[in-house]
C-alpha atoms as a PDB file:
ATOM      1  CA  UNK A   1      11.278 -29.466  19.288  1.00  0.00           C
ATOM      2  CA  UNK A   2      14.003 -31.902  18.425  1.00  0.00           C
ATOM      3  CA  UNK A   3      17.275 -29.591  17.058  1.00  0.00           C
ATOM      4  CA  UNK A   4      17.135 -31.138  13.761  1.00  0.00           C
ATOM      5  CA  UNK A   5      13.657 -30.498  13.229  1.00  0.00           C
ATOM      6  CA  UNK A   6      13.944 -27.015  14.776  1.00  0.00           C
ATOM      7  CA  UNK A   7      17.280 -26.557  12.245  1.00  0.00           C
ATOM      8  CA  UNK A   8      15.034 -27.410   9.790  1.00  0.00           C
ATOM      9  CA  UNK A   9      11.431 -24.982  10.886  1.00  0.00           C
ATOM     10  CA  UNK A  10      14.005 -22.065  10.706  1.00  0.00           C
ATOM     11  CA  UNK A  11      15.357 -22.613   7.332  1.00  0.00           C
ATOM     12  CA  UNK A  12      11.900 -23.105   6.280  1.00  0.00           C
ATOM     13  CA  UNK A  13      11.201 -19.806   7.633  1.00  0.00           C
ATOM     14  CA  UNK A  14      14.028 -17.926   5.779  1.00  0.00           C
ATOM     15  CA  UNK A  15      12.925 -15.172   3.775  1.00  0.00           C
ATOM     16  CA  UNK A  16      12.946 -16.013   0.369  1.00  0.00           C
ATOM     17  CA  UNK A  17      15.884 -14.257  -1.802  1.00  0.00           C
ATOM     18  CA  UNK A  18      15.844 -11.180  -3.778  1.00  0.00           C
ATOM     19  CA  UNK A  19      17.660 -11.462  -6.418  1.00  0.00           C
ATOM     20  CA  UNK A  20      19.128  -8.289  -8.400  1.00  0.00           C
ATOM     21  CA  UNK A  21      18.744  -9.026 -12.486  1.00  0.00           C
ATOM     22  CA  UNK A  22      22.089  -7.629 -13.153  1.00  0.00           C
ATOM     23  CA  UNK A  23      23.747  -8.817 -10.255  1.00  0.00           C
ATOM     24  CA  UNK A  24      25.192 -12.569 -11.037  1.00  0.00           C
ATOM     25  CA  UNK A  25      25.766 -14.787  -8.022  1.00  0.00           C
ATOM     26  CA  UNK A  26      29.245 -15.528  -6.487  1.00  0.00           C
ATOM     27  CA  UNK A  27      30.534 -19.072  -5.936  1.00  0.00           C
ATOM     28  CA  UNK A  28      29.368 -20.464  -2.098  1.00  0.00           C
ATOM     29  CA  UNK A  29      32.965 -18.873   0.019  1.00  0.00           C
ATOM     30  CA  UNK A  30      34.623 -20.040   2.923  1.00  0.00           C
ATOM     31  CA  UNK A  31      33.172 -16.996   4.660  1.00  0.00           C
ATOM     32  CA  UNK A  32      29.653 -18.330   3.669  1.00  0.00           C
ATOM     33  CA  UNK A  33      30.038 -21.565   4.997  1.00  0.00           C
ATOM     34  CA  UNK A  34      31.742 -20.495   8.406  1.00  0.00           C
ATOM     35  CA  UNK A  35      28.768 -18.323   8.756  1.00  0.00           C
ATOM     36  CA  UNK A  36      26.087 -21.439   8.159  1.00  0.00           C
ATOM     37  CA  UNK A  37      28.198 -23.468  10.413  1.00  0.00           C
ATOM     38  CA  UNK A  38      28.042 -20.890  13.453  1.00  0.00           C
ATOM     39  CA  UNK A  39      24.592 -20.716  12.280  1.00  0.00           C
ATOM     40  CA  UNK A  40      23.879 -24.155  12.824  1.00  0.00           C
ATOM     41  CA  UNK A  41      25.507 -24.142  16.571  1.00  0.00           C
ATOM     42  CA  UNK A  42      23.702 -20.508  17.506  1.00  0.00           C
ATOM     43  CA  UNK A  43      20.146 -22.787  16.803  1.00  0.00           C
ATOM     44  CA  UNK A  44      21.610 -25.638  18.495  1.00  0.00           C
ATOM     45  CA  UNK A  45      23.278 -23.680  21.605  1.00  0.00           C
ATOM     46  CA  UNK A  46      19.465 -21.666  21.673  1.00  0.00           C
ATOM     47  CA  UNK A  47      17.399 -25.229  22.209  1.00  0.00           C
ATOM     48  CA  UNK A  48      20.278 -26.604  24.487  1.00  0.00           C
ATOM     49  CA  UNK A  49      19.908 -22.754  26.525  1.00  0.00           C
ATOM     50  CA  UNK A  50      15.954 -23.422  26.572  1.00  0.00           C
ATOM     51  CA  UNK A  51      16.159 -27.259  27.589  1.00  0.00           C
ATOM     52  CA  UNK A  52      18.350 -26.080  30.474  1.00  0.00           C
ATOM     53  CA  UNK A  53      21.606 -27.604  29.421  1.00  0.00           C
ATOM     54  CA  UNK A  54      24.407 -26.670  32.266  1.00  0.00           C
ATOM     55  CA  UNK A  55      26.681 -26.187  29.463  1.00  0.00           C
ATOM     56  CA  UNK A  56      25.094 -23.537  27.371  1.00  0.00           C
ATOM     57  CA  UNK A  57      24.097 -21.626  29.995  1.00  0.00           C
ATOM     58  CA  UNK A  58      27.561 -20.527  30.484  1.00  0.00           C
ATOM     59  CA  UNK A  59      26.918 -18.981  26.751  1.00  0.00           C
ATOM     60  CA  UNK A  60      25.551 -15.706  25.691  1.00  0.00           C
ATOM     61  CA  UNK A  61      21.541 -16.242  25.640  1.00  0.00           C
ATOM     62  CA  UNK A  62      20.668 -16.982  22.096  1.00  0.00           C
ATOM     63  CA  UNK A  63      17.268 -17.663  21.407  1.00  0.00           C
ATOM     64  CA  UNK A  64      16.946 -14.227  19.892  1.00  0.00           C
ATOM     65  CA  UNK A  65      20.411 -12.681  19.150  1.00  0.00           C
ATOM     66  CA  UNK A  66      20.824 -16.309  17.209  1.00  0.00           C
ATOM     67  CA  UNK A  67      18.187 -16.185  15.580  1.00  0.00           C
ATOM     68  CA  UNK A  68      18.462 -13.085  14.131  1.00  0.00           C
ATOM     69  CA  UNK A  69      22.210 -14.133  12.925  1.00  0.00           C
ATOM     70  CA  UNK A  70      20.527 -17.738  11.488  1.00  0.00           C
ATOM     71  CA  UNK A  71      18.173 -15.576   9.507  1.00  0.00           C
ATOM     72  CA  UNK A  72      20.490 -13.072   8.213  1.00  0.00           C
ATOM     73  CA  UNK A  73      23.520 -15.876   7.167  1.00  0.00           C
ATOM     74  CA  UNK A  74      20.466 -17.446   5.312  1.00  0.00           C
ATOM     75  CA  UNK A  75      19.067 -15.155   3.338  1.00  0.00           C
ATOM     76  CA  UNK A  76      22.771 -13.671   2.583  1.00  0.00           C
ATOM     77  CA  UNK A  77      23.761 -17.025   1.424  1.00  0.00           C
ATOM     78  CA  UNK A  78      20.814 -17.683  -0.807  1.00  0.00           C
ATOM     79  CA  UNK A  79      20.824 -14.222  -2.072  1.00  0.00           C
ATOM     80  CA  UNK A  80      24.926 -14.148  -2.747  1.00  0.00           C
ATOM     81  CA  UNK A  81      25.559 -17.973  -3.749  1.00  0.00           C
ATOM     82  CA  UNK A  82      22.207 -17.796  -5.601  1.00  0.00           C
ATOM     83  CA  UNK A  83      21.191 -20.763  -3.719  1.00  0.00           C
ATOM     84  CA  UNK A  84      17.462 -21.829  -2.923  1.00  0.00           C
ATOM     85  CA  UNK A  85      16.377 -22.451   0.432  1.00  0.00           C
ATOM     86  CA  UNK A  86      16.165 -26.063   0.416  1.00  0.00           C
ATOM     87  CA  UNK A  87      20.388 -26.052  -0.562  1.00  0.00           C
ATOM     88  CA  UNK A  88      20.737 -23.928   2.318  1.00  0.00           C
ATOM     89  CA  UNK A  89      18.659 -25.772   4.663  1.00  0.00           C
ATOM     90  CA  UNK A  90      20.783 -28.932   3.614  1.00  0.00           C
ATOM     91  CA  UNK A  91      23.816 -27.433   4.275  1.00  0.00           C
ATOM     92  CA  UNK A  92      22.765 -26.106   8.197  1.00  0.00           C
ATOM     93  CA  UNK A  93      21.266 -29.717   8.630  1.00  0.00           C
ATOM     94  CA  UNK A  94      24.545 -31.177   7.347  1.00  0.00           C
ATOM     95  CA  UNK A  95      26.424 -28.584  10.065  1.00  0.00           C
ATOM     96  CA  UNK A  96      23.794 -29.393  12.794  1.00  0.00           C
ATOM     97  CA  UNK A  97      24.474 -32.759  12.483  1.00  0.00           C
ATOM     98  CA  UNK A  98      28.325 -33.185  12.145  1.00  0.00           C
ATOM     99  CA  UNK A  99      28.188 -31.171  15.600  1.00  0.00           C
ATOM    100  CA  UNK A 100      25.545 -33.464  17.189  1.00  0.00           C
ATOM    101  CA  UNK A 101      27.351 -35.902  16.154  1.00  0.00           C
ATOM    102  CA  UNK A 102      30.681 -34.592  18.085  1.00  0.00           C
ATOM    103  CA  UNK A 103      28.243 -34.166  21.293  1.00  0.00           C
ATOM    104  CA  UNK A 104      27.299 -37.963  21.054  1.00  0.00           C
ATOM    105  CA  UNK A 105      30.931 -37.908  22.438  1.00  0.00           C
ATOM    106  CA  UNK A 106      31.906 -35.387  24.112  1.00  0.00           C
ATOM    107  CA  UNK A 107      28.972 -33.701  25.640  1.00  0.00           C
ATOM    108  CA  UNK A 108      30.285 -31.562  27.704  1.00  0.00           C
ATOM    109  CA  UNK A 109      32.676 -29.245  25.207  1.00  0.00           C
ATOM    110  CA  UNK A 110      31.389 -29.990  21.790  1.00  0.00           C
ATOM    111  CA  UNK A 111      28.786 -27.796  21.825  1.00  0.00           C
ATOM    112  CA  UNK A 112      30.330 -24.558  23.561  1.00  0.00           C
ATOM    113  CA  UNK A 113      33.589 -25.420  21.219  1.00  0.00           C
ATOM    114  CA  UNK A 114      31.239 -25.013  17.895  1.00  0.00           C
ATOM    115  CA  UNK A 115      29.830 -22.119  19.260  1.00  0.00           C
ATOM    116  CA  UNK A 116      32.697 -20.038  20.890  1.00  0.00           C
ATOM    117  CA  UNK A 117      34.498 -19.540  17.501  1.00  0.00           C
ATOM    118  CA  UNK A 118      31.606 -17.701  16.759  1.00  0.00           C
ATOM    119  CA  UNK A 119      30.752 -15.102  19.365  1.00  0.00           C
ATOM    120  CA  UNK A 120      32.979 -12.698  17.347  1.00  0.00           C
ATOM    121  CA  UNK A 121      30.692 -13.226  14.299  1.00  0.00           C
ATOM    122  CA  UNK A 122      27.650 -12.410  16.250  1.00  0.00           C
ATOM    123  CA  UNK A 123      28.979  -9.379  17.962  1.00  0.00           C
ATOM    124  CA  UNK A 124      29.271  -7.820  14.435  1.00  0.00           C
ATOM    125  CA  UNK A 125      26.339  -9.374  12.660  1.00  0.00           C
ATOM    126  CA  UNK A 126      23.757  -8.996  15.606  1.00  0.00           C
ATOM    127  CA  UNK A 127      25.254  -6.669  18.357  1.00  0.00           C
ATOM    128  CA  UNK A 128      24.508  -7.001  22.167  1.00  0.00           C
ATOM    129  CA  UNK A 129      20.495  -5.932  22.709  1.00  0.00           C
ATOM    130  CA  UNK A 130      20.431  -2.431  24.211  1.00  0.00           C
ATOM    131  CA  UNK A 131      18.545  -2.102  27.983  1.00  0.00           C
ATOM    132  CA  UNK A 132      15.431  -0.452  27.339  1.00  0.00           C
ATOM    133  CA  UNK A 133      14.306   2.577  30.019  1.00  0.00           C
ATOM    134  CA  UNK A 134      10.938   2.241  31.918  1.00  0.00           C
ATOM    135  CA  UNK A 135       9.732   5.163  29.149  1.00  0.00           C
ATOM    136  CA  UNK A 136      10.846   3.098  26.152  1.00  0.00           C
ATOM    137  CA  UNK A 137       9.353   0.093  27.692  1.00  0.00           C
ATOM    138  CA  UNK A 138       5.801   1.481  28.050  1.00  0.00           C
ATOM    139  CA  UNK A 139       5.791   2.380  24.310  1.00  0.00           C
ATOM    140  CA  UNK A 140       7.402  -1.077  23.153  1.00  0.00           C
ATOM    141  CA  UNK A 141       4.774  -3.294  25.107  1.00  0.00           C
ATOM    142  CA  UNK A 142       2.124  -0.475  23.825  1.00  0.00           C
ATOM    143  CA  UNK A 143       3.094  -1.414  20.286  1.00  0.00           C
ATOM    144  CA  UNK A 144       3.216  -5.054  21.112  1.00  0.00           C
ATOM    145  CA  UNK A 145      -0.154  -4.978  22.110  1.00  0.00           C
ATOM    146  CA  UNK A 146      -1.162  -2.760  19.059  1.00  0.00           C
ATOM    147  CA  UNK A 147       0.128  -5.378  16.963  1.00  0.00           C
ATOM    148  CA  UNK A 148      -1.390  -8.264  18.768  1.00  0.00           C
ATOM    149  CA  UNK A 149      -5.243  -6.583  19.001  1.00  0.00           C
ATOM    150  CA  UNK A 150      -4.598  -6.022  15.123  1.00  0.00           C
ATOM    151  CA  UNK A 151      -4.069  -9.445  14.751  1.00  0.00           C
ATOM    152  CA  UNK A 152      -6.032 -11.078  17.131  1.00  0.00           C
ATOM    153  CA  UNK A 153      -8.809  -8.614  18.276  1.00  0.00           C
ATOM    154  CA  UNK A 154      -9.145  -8.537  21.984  1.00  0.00           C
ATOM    155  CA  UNK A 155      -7.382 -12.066  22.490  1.00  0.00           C
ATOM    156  CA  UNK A 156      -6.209 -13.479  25.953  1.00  0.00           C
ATOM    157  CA  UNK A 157      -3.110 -12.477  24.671  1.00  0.00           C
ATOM    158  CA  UNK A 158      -3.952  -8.888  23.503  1.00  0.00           C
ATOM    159  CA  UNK A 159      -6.205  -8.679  26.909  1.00  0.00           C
ATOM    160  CA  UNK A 160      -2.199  -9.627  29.181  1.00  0.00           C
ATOM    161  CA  UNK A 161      -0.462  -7.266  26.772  1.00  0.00           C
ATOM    162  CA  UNK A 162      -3.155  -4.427  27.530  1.00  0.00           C
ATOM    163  CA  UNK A 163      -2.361  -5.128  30.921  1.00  0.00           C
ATOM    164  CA  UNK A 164       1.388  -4.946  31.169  1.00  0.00           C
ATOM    165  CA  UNK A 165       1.343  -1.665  28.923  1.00  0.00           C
ATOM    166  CA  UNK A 166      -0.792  -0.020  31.126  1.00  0.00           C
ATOM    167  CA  UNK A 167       0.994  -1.060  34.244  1.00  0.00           C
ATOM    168  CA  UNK A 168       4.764   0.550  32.558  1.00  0.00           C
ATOM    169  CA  UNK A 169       2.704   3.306  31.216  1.00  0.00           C
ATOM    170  CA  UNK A 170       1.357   4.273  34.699  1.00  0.00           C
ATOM    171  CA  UNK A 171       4.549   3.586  36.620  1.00  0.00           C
ATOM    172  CA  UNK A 172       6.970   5.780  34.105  1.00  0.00           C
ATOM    173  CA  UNK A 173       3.585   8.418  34.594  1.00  0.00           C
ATOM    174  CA  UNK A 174       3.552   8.533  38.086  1.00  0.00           C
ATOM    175  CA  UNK A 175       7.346   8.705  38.102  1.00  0.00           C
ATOM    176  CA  UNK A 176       7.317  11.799  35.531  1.00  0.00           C
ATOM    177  CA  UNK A 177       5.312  13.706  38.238  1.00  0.00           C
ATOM    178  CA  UNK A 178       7.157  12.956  40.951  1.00  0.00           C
ATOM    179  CA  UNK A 179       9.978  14.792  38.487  1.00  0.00           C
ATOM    180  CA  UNK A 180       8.211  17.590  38.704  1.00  0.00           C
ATOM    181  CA  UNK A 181       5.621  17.212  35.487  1.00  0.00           C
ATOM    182  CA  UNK A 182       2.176  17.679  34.983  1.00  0.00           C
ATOM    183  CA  UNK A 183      -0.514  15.467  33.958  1.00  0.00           C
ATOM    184  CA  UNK A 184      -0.415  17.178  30.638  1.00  0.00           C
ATOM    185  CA  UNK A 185       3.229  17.105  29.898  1.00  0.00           C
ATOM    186  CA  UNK A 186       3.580  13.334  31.268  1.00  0.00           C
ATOM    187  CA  UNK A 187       1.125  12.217  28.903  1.00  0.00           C
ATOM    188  CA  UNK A 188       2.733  14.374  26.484  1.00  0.00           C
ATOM    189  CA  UNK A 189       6.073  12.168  26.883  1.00  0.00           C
ATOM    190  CA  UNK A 190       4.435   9.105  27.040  1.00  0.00           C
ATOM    191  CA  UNK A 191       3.044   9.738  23.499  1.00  0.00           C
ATOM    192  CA  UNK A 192       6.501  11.048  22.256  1.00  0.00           C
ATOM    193  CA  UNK A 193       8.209   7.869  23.613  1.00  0.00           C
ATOM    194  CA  UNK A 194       5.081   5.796  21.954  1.00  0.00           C
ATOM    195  CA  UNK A 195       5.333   7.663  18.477  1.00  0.00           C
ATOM    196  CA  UNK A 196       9.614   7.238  18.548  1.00  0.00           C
ATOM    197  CA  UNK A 197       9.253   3.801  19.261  1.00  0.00           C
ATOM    198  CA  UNK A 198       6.595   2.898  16.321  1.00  0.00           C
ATOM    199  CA  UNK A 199       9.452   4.935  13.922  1.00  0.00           C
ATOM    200  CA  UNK A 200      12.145   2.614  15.262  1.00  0.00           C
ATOM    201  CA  UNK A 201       9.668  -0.680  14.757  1.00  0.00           C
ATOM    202  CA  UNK A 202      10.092   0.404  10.836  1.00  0.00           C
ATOM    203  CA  UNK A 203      13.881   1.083  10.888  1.00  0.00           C
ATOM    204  CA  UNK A 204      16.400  -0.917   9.218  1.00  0.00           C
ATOM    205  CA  UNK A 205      19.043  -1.253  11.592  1.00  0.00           C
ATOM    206  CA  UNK A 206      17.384  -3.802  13.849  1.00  0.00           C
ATOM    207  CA  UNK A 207      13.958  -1.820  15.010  1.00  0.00           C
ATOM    208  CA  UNK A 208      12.537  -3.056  18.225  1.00  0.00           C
ATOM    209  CA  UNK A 209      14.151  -6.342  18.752  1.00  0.00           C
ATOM    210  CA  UNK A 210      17.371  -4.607  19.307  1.00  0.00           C
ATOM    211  CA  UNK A 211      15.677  -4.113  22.597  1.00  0.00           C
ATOM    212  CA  UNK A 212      16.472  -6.579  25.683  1.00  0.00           C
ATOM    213  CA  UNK A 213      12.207  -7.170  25.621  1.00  0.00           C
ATOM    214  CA  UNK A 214      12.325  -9.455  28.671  1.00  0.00           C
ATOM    215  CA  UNK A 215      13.603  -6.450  30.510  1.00  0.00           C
ATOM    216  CA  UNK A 216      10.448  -4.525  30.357  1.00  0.00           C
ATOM    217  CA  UNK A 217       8.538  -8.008  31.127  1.00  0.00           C
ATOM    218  CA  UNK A 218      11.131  -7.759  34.377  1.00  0.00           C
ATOM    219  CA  UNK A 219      10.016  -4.129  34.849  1.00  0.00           C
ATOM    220  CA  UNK A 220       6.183  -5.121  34.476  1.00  0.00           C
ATOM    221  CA  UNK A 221       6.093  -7.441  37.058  1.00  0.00           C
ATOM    222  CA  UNK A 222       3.654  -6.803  40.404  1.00  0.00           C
ATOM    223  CA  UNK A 223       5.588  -4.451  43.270  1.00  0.00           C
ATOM    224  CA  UNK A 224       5.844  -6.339  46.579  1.00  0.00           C
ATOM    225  CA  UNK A 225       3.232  -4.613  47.961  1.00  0.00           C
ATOM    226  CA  UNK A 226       0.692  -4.787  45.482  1.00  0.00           C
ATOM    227  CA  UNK A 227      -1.878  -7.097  44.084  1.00  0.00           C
ATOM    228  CA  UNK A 228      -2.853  -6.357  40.332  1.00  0.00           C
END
């Protein structure tokens, strides 16, 4: 997806604003527009990261932290400035643009100089993702594929989801014997881990995604000797 366009698909995906009847809304701040303008680089810096661009890869990976900030400085603005979401859209296309325009000539800093500014902005909007354990990884790919198969039925999709779940969920079994456990009580933990993980997928402060998901994907993968 061109960046523009894929400015654009994420404002249109903003969650629309929930305005409180007694609460009028402030005048668009400085601090708001900062916020769009990092906005507009995280998206920017995320495509760059996922075309391969030398450059952004010597930034933080964004294509989920970034997100998450894009979404939040959105729906914040709307729902403070008592904007719509076509003004804010205009103003992250505006921001996109002014720094694609600086990248027409000077490639090689223009992006990493919109989006370095920033970093401190993220770190307290969206912190760092948290390393998931083996455990919390068999219930997280367990719920993914919950949510999938309620979605999609038995899918290709729910069918490779299945599969990696059950993979973690044997591997984090077999290693809870080896502790010492029995059957019983590492099934036991494997349904504690599942039923902590589905209260966290409901909880405010960032549910699963604060999760580094790829990890368990990393953790899924086939040992060297075998040949699932």
């Amino acid at each position: 997806m061109r960046p523009l366009a894929l400015v654009a698909a994420l404002s249109a995906a903003l969650p629309a604003p929930a305005f409180a009847a007694d609460a009028p809304a402030q005048a668009l701040t400085d601090v708001h527009r900062t916020e769009l303008r990092c906005a507009a680089a995280f998206a920017l810096a995320a495509n760059a990261q996922a075309q391969g661009d030398e450059a952004a890869q010597g930034l933080p990976p964004l294509a989920v932290r970034g997100k998450r900030y894009f979404t939040m400085v959105g729906q914040q603005v709307m729902e403070q400035a008592g904007m719509t979401r076509e003004q804010v859209r205009d103003l992250l296309t505006a921001d996109a643009t002014a720094i694609q325009q600086a990248a027409a000539t000077d490639p090689a800093s223009a992006l990493t100089s919109a989006v370095k500014p920033c970093l401190a902005s993220l770190e307290a909007k969206v912190p760092p993702l948290k390393t998931p354990d083996l455990l919390q990884c068999s219930a997280i790919l367990s719920l993914a594929f919950d949510e999938v198969h309620a979605r999609e039925g038995m899918s290709d999709a729910a069918k490779d989801m299945k599969t990696l779940a059950t993979v973690l969920a044997a591997r984090e079994h077999e290693a809870l014997v080896a502790q010492g456990r029995s059957n019983d009580e590492a099934d036991a933990t494997l349904a504690k881990a599942h039923d902590a993980m589905l209260a966290e997928a409901t909880d405010s402060a960032g549910g699963v995604e604060k999760y580094d998901i790829d990890h368990c994907y990393d953790l899924a993968r086939p040992d060297a000797k075998s040949h699932y």
